[in-house]
N, C-alpha and C. Protein backbone atom coordinates (compact mmCIF):
# COMPACT_ATOMS: atom_id res chain seq x y z
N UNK A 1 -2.63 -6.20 20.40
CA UNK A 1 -1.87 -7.00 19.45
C UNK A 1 -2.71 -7.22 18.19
N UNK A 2 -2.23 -7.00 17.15
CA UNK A 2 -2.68 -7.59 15.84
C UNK A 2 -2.78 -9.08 16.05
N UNK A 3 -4.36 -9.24 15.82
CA UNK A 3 -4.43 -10.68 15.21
C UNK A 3 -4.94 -10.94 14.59
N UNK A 4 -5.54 -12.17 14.26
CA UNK A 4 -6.00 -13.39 12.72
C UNK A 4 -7.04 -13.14 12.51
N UNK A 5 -8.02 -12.07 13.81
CA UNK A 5 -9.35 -12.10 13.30
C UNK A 5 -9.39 -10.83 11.84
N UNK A 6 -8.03 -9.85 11.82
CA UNK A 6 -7.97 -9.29 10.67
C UNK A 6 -7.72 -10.08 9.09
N UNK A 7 -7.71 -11.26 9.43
CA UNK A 7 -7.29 -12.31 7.97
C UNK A 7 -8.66 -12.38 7.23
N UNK A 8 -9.05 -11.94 6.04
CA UNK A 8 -9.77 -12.25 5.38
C UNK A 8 -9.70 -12.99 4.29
N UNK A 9 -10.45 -14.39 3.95
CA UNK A 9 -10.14 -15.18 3.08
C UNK A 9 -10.69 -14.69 1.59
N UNK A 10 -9.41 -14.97 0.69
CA UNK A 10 -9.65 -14.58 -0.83
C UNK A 10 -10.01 -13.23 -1.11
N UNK A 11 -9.36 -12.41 -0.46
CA UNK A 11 -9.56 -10.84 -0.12
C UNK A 11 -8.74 -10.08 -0.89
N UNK A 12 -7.55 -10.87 -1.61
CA UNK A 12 -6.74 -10.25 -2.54
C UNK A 12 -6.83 -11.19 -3.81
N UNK A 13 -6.15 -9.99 -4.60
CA UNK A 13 -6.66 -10.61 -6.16
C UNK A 13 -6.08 -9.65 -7.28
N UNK A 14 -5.20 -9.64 -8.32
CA UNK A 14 -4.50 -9.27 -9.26
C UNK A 14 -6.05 -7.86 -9.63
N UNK A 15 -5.29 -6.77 -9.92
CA UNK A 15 -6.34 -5.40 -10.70
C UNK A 15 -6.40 -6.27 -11.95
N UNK A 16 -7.42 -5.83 -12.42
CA UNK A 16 -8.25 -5.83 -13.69
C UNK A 16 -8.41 -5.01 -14.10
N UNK A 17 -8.55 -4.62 -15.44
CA UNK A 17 -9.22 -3.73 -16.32
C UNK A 17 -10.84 -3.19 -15.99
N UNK A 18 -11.72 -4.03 -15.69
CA UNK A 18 -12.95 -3.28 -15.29
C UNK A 18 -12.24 -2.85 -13.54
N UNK A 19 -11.32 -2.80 -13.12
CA UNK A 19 -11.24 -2.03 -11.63
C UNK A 19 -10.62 -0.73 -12.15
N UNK A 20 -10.32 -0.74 -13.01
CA UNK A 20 -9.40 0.88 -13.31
C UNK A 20 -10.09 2.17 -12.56
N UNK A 21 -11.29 2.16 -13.63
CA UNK A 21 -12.50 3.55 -13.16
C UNK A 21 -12.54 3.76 -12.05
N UNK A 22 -12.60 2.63 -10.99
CA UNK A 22 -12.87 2.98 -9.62
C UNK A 22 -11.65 3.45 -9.06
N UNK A 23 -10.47 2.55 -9.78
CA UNK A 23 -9.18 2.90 -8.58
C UNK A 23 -8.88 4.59 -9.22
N UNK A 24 -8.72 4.49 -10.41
CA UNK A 24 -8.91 5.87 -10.62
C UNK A 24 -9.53 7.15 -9.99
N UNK A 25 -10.64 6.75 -9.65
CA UNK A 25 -11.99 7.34 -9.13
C UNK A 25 -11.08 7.96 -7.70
N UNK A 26 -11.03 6.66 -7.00
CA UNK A 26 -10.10 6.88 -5.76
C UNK A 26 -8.78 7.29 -5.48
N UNK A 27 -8.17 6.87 -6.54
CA UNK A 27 -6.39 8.09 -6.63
C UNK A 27 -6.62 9.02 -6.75
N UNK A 28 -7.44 9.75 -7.37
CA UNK A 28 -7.72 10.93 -8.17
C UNK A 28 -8.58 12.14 -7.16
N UNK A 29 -9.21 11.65 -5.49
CA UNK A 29 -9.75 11.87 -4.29
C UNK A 29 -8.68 12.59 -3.82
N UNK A 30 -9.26 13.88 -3.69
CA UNK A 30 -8.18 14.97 -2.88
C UNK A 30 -8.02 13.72 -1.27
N UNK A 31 -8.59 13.58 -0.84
CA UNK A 31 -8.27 12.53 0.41
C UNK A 31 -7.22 11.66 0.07
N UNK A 32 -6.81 11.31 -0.88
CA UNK A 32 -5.85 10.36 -1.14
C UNK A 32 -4.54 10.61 -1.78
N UNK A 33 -4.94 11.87 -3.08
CA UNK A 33 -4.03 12.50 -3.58
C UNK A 33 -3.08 13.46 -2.62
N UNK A 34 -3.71 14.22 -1.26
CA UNK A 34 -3.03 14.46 -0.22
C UNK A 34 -1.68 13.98 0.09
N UNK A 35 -2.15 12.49 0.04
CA UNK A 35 -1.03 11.92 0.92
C UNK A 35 0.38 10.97 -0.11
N UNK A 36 -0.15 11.19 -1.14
CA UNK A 36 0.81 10.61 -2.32
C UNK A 36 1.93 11.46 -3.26
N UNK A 37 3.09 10.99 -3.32
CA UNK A 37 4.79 11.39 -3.33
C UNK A 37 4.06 12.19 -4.69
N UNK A 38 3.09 11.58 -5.78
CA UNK A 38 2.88 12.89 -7.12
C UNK A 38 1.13 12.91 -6.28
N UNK A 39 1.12 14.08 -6.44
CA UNK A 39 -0.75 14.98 -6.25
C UNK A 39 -1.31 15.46 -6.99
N UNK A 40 -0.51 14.82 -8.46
CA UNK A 40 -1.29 15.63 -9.50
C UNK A 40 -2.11 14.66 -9.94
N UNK A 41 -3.54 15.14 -10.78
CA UNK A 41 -4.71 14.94 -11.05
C UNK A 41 -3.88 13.65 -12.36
N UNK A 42 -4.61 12.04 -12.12
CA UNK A 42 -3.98 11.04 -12.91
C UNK A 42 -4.65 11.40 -14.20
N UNK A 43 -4.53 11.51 -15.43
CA UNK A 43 -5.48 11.09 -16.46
C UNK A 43 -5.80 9.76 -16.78
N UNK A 44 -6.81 9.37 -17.47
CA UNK A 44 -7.17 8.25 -17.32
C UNK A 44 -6.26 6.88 -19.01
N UNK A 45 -5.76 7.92 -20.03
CA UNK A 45 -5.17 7.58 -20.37
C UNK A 45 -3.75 7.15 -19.95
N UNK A 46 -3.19 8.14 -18.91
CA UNK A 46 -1.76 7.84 -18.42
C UNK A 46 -2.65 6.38 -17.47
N UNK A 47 -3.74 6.54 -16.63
CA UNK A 47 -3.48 5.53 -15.87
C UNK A 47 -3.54 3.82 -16.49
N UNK A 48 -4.23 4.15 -17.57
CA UNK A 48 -4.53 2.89 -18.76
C UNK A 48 -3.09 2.48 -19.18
N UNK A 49 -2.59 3.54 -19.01
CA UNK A 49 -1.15 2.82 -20.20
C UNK A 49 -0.11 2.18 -18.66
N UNK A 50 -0.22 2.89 -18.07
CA UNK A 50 0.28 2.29 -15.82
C UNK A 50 -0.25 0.75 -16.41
N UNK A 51 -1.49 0.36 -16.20
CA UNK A 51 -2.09 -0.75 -16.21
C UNK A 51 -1.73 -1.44 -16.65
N UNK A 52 -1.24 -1.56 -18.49
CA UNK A 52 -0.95 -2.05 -19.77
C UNK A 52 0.75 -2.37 -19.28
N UNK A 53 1.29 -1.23 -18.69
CA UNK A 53 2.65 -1.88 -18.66
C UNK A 53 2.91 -2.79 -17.49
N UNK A 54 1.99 -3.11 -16.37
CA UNK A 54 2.38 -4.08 -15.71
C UNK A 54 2.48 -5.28 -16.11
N UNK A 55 1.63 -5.66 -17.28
CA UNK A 55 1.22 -6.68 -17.66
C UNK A 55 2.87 -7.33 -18.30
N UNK A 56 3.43 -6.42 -18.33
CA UNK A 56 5.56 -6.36 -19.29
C UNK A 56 5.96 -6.73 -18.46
N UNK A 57 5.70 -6.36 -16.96
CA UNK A 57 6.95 -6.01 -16.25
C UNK A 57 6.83 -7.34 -15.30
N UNK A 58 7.70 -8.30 -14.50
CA UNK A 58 7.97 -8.82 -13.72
C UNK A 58 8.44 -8.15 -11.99
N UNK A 59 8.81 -6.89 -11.92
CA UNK A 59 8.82 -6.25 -10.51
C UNK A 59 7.68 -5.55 -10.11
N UNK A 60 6.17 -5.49 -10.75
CA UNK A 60 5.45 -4.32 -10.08
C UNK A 60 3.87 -5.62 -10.22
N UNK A 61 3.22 -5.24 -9.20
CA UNK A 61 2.02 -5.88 -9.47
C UNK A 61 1.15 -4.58 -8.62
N UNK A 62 -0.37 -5.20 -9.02
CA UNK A 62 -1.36 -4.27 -8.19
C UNK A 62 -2.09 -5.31 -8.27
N UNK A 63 -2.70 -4.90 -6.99
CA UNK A 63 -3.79 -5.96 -6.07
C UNK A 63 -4.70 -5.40 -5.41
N UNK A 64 -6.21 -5.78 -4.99
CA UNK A 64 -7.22 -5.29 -5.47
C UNK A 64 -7.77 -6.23 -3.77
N UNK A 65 -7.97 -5.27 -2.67
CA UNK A 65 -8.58 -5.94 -1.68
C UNK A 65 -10.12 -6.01 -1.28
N UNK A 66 -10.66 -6.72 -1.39
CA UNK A 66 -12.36 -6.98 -0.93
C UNK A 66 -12.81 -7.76 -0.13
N UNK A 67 -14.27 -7.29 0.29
CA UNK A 67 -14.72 -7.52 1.63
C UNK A 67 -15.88 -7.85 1.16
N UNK A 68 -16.27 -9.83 1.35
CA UNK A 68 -17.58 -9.86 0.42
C UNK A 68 -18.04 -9.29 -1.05
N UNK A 69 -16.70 -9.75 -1.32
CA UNK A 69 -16.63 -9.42 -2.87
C UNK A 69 -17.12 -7.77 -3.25
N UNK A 70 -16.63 -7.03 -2.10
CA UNK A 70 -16.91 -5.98 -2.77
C UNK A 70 -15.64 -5.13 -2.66
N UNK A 71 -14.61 -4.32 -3.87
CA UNK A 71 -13.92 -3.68 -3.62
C UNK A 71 -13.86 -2.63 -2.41
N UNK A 72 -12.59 -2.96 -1.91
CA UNK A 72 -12.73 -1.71 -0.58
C UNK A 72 -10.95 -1.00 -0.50
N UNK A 73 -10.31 -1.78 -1.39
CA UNK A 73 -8.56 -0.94 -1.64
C UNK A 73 -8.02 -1.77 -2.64
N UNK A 74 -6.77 -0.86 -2.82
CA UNK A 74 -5.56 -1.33 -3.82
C UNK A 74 -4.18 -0.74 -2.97
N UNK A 75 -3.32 -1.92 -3.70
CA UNK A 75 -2.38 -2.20 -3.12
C UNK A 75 -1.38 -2.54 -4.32
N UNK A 76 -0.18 -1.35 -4.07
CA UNK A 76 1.01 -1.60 -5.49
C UNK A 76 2.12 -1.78 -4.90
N UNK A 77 2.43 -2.75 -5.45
CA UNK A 77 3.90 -3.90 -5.17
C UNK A 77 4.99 -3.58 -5.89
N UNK A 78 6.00 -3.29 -5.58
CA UNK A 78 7.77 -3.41 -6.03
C UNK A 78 8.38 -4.28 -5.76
N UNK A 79 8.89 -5.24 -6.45
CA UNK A 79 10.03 -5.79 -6.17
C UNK A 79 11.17 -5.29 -6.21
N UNK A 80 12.12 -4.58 -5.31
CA UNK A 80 12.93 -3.58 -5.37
C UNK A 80 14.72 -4.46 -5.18
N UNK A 81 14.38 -5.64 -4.66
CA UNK A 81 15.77 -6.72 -4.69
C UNK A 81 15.96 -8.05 -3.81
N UNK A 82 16.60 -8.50 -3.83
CA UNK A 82 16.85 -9.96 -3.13
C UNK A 82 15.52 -9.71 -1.96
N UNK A 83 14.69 -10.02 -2.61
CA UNK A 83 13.56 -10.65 -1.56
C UNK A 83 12.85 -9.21 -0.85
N UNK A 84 13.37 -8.24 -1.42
CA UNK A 84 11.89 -6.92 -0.88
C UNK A 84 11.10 -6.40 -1.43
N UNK A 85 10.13 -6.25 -0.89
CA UNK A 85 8.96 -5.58 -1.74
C UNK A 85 8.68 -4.34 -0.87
N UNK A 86 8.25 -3.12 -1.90
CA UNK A 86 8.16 -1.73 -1.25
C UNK A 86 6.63 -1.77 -1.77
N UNK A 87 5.92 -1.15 -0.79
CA UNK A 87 4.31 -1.20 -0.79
C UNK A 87 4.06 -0.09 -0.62
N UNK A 88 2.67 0.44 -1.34
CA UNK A 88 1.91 1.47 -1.09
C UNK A 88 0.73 1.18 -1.31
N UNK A 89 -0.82 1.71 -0.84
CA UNK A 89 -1.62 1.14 -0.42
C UNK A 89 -2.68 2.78 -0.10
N UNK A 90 -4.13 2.25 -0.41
CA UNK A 90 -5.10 2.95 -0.02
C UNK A 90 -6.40 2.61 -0.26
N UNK A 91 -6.97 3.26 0.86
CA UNK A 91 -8.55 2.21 0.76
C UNK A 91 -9.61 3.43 0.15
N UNK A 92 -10.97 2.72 -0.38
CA UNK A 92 -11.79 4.09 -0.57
C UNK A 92 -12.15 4.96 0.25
N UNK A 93 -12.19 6.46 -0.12
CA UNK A 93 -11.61 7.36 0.27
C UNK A 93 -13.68 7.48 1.20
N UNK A 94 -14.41 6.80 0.44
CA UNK A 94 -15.70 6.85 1.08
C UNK A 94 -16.13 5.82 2.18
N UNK A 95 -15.04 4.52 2.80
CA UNK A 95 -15.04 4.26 3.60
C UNK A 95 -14.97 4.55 5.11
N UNK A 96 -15.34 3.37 6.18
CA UNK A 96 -15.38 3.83 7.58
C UNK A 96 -14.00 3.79 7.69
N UNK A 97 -13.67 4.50 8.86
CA UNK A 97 -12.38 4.70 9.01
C UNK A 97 -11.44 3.05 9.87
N UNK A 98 -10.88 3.01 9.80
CA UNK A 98 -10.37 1.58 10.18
C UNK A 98 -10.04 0.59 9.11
N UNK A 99 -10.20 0.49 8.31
CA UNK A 99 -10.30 -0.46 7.00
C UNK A 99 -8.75 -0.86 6.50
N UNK A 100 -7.93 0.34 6.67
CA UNK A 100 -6.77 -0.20 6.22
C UNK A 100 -6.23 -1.13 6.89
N UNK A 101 -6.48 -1.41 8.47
CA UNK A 101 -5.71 -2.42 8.89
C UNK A 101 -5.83 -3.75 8.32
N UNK A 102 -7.03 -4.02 7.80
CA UNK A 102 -7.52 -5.02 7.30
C UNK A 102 -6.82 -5.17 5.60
N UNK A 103 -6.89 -3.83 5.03
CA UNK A 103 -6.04 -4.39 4.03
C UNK A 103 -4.72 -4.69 3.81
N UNK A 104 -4.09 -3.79 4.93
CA UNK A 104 -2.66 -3.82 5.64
C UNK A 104 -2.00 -5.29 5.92
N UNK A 105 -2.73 -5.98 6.68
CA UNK A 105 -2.53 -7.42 7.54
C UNK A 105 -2.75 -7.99 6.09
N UNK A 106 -3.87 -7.95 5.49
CA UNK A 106 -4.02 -9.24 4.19
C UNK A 106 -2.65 -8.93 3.37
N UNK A 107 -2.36 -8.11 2.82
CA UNK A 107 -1.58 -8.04 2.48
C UNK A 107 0.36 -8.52 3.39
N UNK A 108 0.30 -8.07 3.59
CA UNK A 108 1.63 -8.57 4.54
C UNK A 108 1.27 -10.09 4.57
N UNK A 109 -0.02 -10.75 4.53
CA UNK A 109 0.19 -11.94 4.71
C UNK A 109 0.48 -12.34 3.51
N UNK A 110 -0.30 -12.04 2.42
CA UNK A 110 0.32 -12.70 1.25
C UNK A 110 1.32 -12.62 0.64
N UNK A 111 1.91 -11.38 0.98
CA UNK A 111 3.82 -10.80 0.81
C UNK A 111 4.01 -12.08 1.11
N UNK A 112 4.27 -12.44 2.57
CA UNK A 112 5.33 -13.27 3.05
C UNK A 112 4.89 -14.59 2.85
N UNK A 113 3.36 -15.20 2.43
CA UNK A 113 3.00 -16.12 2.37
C UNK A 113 3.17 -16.70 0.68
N UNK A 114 2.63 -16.23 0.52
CA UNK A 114 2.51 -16.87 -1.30
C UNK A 114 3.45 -15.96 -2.07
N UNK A 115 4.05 -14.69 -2.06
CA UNK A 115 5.23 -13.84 -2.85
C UNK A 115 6.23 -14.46 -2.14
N UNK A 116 6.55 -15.19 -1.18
CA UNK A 116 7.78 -15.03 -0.08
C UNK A 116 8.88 -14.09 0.06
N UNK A 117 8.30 -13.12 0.14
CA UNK A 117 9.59 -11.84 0.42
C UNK A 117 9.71 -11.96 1.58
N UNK A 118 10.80 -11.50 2.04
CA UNK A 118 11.24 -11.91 3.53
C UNK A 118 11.11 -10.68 3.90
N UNK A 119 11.47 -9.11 3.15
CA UNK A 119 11.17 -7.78 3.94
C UNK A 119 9.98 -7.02 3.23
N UNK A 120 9.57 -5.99 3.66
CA UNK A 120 8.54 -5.51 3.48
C UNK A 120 9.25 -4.31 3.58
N UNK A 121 9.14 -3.21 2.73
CA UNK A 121 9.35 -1.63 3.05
C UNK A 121 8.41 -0.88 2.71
N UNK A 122 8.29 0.43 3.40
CA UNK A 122 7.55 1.42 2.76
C UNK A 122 7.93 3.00 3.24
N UNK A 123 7.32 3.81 2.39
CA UNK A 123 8.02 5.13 2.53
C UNK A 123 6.50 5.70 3.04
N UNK A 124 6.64 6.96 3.74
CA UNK A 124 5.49 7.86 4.38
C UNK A 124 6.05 8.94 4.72
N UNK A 125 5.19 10.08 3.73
CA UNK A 125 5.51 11.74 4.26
C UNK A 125 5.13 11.56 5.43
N UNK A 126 5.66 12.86 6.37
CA UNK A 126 5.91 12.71 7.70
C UNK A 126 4.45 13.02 8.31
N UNK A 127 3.57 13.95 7.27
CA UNK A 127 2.14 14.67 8.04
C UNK A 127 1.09 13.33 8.14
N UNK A 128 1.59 12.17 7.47
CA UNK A 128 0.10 10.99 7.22
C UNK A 128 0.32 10.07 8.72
N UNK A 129 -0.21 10.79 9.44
CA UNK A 129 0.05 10.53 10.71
C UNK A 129 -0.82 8.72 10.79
N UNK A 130 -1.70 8.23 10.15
CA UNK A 130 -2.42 7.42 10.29
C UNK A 130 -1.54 6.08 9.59
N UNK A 131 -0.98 6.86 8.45
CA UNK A 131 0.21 5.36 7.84
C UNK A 131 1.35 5.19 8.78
N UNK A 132 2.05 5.91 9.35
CA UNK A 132 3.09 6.36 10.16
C UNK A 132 2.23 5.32 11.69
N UNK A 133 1.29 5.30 12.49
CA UNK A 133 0.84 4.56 13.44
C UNK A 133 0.37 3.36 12.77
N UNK A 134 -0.67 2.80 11.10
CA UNK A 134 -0.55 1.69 10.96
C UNK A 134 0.83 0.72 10.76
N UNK A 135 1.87 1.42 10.70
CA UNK A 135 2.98 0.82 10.21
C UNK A 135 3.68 0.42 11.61
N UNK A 136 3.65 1.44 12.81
CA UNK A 136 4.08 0.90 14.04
C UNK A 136 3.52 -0.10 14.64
N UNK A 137 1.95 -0.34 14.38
CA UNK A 137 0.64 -1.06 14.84
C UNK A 137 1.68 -2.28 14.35
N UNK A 138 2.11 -2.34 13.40
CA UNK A 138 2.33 -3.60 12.60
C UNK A 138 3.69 -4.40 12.97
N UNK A 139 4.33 -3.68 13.60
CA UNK A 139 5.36 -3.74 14.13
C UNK A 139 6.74 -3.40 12.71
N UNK A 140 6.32 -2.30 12.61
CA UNK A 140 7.65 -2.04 11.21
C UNK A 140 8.61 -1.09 12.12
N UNK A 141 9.77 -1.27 11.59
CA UNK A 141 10.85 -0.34 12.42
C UNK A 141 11.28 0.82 11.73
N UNK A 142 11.13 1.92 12.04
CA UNK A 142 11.80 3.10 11.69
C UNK A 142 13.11 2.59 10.99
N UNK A 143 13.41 2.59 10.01
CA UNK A 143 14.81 2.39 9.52
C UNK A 143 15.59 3.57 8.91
N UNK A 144 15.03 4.72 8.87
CA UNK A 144 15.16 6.49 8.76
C UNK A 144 14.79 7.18 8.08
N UNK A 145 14.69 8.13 7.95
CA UNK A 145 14.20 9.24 7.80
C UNK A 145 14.99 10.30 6.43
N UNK A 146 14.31 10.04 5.73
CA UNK A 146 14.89 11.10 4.33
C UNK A 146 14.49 12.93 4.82
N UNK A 147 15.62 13.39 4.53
CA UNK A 147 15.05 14.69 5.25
C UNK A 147 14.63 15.53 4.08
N UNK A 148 13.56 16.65 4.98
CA UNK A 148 13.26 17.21 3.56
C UNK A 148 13.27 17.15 1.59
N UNK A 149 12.84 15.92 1.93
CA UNK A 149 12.53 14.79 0.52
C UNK A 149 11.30 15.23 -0.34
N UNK A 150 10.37 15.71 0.43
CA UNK A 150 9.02 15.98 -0.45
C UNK A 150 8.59 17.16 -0.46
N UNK A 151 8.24 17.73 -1.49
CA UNK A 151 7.92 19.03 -1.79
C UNK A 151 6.47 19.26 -2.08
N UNK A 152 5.71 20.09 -1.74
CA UNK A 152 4.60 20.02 -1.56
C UNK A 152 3.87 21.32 -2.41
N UNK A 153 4.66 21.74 -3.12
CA UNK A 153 4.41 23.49 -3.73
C UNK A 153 4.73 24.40 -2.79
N UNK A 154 4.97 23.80 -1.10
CA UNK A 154 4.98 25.49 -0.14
C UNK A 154 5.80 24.88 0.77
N UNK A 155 5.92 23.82 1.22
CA UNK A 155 7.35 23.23 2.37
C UNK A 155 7.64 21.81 2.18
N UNK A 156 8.46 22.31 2.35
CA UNK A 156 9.83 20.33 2.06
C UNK A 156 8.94 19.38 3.49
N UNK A 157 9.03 18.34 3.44
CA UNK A 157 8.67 17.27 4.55
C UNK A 157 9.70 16.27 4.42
N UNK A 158 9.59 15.46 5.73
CA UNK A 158 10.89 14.41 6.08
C UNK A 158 9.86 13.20 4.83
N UNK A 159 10.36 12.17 4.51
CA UNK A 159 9.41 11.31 4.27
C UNK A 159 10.51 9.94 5.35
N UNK A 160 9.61 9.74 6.52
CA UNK A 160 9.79 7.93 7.12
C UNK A 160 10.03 6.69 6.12
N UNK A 161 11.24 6.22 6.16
CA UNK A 161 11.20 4.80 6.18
C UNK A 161 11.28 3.48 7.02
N UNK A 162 10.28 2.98 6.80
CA UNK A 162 9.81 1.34 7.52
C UNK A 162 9.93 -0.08 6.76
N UNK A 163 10.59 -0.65 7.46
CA UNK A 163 11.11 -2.14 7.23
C UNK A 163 10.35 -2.90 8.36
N UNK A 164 9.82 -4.23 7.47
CA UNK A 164 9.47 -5.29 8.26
C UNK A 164 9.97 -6.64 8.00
N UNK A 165 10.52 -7.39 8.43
CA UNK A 165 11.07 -8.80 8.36
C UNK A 165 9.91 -9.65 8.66
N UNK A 166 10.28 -10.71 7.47
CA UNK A 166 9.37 -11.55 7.70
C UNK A 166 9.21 -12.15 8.94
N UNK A 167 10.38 -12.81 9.79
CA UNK A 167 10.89 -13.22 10.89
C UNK A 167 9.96 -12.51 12.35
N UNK A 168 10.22 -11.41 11.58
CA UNK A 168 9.48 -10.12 12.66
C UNK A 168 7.49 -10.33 12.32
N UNK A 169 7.71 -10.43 11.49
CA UNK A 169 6.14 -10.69 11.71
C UNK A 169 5.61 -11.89 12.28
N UNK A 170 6.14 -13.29 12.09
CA UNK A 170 6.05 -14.24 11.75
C UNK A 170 5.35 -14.96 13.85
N UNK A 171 4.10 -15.26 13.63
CA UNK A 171 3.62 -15.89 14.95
C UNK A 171 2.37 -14.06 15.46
N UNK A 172 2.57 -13.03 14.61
CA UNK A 172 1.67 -12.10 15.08
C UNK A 172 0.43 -12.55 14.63
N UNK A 173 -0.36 -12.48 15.40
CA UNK A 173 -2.02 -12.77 15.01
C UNK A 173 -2.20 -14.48 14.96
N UNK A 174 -1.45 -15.07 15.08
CA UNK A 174 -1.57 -16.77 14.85
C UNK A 174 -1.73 -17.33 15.79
């Protein structure tokens, strides 16, 4: 069972301008670019002007998870309608392996805790076998399957969709 000992206090925190380089650094990681809906190489001007327009927008945030104040992921938020947020998420690509659960759980807590969204969604090509088991770990439900949705330059893939209710989370790890 997921529990509280994954809660880390003050572990999330709005991106900044001095975090760009790094998150950059780390989108831009064939390890990461792998597993993301575009795989093309970010420039750092397109990702500056990404940055600049959140600051406009009221549906998108990015959040910045650390461990002893030291960056270890980011995490980008949609507000997509009456109370959901669609998440995507990745930790450094030079970390131990395990880490996302930890940014996984902080997050979901502050979704439902301080954003109060009541659902949680997220999308996953079908090969990222590791988002696809953190998302079951978490208790998210298959809610279906887009078929042959993602194109890869050489074969189409299903991409999974997962829904979590707040309700449904609510007493895990507590």
């Amino acid at each position: 069972m997921i529990g509280a000992d994954l809660k880390i206090n003050n572990s999330i925190r709005m991106l900044r301008e001095d975090d760009l380089d790094l998150i950059l650094k780390w989108r831009n990681h064939e390890s990461i670019r792998l597993f993301m809906f575009n795989k093309e190489i970010i420039k750092r001007v397109d990702h500056v002007s990404w940055f600049e327009s959140l600051a406009t927008r009221k549906d998108r945030f990015a959040f910045i998870f650390s461990i002893n104040e030291t960056t270890k992921g980011f995490a980008q938020i949609s507000l997509v309608g009456n109370e959901i947020a669609e998440w995507g998420f990745y930790v450094d690509p030079y970390a131990k392996p395990g880490l996302g659960k930890y940014l996984a759980y902080n997050i979901i807590e502050y979704l439902f805790d301080e954003m109060n969204v009541r659902k949680i969604v997220g999308r996953v090509i079908d090969f990222n076998k590791r988002s696809i088991s953190l998302h079951e770990k978490f208790g998210f439900t298959t809610e279906g399957v887009l078929r042959q949705e993602q194109f890869d330059n050489n074969t189409y893939h299903d991409v999974i969709c997962f829904g979590l209710l707040k309700n449904e989370w609510t007493g895990k790890g507590k």
